[in-house]
N, C-alpha and C. Protein backbone atom coordinates (compact mmCIF):
# COMPACT_ATOMS: atom_id res chain seq x y z
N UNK A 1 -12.26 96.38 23.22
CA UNK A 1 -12.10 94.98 22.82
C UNK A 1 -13.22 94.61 21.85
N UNK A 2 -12.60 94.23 21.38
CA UNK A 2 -13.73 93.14 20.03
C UNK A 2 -14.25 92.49 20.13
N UNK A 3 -15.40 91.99 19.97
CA UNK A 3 -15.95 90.46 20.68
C UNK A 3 -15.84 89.48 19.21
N UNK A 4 -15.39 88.04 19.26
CA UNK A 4 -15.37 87.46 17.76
C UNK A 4 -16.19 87.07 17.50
N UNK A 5 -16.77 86.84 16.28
CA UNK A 5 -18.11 86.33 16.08
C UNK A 5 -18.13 84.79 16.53
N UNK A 6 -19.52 84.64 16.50
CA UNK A 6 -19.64 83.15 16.68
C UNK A 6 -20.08 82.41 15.39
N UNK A 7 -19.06 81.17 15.12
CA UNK A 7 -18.91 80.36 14.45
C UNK A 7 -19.47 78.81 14.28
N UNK A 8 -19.51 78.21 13.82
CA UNK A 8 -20.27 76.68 13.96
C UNK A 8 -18.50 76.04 14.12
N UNK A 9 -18.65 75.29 15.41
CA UNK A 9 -16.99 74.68 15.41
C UNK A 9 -15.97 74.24 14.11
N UNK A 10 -16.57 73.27 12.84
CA UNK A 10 -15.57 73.09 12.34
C UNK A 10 -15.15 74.96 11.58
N UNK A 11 -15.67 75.80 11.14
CA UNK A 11 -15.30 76.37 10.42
C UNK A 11 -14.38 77.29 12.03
N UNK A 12 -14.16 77.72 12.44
CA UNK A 12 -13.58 77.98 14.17
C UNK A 12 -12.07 77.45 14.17
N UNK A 13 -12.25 76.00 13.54
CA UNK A 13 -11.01 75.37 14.02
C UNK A 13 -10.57 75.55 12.75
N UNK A 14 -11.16 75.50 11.42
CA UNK A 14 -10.56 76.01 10.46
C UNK A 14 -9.82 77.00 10.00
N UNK A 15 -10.00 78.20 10.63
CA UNK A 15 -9.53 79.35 11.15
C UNK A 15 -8.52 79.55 11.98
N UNK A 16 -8.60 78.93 12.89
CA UNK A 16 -7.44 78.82 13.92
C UNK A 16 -6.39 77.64 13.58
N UNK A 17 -6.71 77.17 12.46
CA UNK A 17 -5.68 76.19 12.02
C UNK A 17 -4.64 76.77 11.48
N UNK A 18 -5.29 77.43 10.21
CA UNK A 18 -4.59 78.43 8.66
C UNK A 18 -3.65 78.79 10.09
N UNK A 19 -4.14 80.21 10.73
CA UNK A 19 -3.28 80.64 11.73
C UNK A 19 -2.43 80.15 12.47
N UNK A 20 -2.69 78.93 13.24
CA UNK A 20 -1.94 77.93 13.94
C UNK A 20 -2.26 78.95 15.10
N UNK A 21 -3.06 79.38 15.82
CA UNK A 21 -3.48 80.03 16.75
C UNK A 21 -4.88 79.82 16.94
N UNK A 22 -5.77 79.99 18.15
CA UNK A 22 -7.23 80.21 18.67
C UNK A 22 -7.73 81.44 17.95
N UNK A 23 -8.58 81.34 17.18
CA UNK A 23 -8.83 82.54 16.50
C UNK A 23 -9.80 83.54 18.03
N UNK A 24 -10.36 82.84 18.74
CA UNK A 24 -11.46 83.57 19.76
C UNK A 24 -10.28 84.44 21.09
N UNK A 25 -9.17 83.85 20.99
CA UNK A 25 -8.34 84.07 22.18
C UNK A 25 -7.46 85.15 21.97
N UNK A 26 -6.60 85.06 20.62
CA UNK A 26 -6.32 86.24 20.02
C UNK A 26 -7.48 87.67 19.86
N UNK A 27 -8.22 87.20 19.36
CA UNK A 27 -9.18 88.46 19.05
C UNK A 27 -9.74 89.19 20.36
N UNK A 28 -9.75 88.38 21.94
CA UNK A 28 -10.40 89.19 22.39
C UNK A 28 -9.07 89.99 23.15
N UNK A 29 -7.61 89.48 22.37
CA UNK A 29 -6.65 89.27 23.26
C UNK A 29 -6.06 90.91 22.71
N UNK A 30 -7.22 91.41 21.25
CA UNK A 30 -6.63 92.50 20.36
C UNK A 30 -5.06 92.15 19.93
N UNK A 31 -5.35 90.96 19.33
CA UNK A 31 -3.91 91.03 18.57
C UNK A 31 -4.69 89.78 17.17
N UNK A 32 -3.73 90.51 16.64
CA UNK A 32 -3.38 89.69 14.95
C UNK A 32 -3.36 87.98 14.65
N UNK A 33 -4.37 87.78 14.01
CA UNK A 33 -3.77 85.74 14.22
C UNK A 33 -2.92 85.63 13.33
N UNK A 34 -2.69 86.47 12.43
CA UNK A 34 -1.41 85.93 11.56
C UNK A 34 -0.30 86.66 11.47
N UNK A 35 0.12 88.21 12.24
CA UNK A 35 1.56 88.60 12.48
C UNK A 35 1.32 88.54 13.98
N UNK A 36 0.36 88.66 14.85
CA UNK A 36 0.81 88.91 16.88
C UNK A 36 0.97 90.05 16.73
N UNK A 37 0.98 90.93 15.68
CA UNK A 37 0.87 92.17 16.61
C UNK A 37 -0.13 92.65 17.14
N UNK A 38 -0.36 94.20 18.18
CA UNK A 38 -1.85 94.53 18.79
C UNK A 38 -2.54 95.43 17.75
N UNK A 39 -3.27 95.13 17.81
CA UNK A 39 -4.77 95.75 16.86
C UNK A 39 -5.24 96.99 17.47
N UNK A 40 -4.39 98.09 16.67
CA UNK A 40 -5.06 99.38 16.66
C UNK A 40 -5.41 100.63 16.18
N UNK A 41 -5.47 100.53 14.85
CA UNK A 41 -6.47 101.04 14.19
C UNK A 41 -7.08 100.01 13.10
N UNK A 42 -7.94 100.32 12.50
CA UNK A 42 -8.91 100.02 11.26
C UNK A 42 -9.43 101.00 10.47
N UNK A 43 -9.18 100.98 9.17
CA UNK A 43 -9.98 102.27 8.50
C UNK A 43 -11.07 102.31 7.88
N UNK A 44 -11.89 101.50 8.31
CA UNK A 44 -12.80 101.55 8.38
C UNK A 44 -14.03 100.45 8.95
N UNK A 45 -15.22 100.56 8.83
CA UNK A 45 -16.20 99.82 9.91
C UNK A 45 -16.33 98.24 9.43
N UNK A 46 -15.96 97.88 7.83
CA UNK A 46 -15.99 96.64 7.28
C UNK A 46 -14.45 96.28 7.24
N UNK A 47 -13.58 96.52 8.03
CA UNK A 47 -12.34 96.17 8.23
C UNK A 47 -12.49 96.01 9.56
N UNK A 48 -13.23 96.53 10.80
CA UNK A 48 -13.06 96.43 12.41
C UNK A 48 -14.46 95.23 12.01
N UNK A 49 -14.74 94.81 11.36
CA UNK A 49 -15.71 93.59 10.47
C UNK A 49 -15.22 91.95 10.85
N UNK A 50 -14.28 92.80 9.89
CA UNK A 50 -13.19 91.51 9.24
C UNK A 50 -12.47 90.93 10.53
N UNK A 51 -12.40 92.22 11.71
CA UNK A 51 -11.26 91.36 12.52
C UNK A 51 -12.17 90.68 13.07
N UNK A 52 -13.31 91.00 13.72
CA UNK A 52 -14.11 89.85 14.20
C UNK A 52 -14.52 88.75 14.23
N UNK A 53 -13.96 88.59 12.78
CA UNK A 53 -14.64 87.27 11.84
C UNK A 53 -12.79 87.02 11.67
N UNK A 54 -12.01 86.73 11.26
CA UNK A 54 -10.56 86.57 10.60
C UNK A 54 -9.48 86.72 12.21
N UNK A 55 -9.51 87.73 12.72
CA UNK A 55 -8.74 87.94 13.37
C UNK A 55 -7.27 88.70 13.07
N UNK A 56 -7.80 89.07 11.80
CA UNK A 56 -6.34 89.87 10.76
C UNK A 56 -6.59 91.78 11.25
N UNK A 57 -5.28 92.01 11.78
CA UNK A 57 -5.20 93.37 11.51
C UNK A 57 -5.56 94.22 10.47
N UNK A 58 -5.17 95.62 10.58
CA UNK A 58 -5.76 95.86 9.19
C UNK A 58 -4.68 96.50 8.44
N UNK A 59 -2.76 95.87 8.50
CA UNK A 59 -1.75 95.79 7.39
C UNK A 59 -1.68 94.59 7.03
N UNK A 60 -2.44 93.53 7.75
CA UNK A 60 -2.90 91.92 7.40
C UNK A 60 -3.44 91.71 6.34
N UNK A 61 -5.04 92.86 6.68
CA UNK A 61 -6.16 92.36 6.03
C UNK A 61 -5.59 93.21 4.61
N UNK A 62 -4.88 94.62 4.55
CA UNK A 62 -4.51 95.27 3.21
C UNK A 62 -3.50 94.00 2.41
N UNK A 63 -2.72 93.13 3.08
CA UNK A 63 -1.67 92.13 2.13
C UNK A 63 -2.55 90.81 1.54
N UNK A 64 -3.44 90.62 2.25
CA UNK A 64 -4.28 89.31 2.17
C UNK A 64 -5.40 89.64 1.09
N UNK A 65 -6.15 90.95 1.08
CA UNK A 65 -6.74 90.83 0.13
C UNK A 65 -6.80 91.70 -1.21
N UNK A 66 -5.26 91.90 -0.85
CA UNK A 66 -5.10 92.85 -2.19
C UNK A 66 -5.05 92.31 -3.38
C-alpha cells in the first residue's frame, strides 16, 4: 500500500474534486481516482511518485501527461 502524501486541505479537496472522489481513500484503497481501477504496476519510482501525490495509475498517468 501507498501512503498519500500530505497536503494543506484546500489543495486535498482540489484534487478530490477534479476526480469527484477522496483522493486519501482511494490511494490507500490502491485504486485509480480517475478510472477505479487497482494499482499494479508502475514503471518506474517517479510514477509510484505521482500516485501518491495524484492518485492516477500508471495508463492514467501515460494519457494525462502525454
Amino acid at each position: 500500500m501507498v501512503l498519500p502524501t500530505l497536503k494543506a486541505k484546500p489543495i486535498d479537496q482540489f484534487i478530490s474534486s477534479t476526480f469527484d472522489v477522496n483522493r486519501v481513500k482511494v490511494i490507500k484503497s490502491d485504486l485509480c481516482s480517475s478510472c477505479g481501477k487497482a494499482t499494479l504496476e508502475f514503471t518506474s519510482e517517479r510514477s509510484l511518485n505521482e500516485y501518491s501525490i495524484s492518485g492516477l495509475c500508471q495508463s492514467c498517468q501515460d494519457e494525462f501527461f502525454d
